[in-house]
Protein backbone atom coordinates (compact mmCIF):
# COMPACT_ATOMS: atom_id res chain seq x y z
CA UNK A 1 -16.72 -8.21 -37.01
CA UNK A 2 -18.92 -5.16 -36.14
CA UNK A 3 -20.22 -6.72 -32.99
CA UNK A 4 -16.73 -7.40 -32.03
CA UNK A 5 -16.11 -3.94 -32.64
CA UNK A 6 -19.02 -2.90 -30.39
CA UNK A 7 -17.91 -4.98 -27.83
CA UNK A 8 -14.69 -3.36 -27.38
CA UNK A 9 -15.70 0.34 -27.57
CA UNK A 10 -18.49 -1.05 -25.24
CA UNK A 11 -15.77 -1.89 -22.62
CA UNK A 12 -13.16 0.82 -23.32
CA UNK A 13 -16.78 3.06 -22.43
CA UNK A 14 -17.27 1.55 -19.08
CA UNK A 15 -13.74 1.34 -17.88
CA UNK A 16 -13.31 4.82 -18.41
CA UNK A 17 -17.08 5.18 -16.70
CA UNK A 18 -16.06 3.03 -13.56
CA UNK A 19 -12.96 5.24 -13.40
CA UNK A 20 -14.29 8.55 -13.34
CA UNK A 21 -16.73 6.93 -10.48
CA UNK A 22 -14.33 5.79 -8.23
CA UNK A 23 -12.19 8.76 -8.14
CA UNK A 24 -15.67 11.04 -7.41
CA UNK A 25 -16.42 8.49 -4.73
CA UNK A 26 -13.18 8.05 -3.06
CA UNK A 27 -13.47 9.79 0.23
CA UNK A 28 -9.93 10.08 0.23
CA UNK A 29 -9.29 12.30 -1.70
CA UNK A 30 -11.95 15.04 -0.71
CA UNK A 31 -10.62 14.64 3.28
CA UNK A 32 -9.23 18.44 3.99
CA UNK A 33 -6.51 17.59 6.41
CA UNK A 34 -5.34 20.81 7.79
CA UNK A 35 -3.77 22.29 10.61
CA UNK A 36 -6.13 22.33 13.49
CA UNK A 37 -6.79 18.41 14.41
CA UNK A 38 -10.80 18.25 15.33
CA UNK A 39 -12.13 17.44 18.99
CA UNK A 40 -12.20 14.51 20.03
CA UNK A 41 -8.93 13.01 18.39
CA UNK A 42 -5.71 11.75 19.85
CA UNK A 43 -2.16 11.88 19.20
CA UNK A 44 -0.60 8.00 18.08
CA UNK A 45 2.74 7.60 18.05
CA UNK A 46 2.41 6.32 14.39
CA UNK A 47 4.32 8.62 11.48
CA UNK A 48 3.82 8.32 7.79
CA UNK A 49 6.67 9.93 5.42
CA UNK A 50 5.42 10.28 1.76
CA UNK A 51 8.06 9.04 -0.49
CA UNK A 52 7.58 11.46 -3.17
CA UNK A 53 6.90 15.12 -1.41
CA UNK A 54 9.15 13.82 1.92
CA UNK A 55 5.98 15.24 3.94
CA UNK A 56 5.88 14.04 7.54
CA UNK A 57 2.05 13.02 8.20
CA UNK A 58 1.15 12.37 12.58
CA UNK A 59 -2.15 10.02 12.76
CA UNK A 60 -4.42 11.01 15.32
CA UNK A 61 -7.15 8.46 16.37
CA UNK A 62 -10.71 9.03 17.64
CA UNK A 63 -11.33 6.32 19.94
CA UNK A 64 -15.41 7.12 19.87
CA UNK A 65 -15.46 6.61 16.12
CA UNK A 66 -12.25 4.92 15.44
CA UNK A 67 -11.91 7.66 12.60
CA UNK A 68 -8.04 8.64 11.92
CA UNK A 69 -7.20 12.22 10.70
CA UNK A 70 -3.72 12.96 9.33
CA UNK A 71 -1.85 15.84 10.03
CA UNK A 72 0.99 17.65 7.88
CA UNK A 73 4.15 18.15 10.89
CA UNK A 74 6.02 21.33 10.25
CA UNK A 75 9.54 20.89 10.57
């Protein structure tokens, strides 16, 4: 019964580990995605409207990289 018990705190211990890692490693959410739109990139005609805020997001493309920054449209 104790190793079963070890087992399970062992697990709860690395779920919560893997977790932590993946949000520090998601590049996501560390891209700053402001209001000047770097060299190199190009407008798309492609629009993304977050559900929750209602925020109206313009991809630009770089077609040297094939990077895609987003950009926040004022209305």
């Amino acid at each position: 019964m104790v190793y079963f018990l070890i087992y399970i705190v062992f697990q709860v211990v690395l779920l919560a580990v893997l977790l932590i890692l993946s949000k520090i490693k998601d590049r996501r959410l560390h891209e700053d995605h402001g209001e000047k739109v770097p060299p190199g990139f190009e407008p798309t005609n492609e629009v993304n409207i977050d559900p929750v805020t209602q925020e109206r997001r313009r991809v630009y493309y770089n077609p040297a990289t094939g990077d895609r920054y987003y950009r926040i449209e004022k209305e």
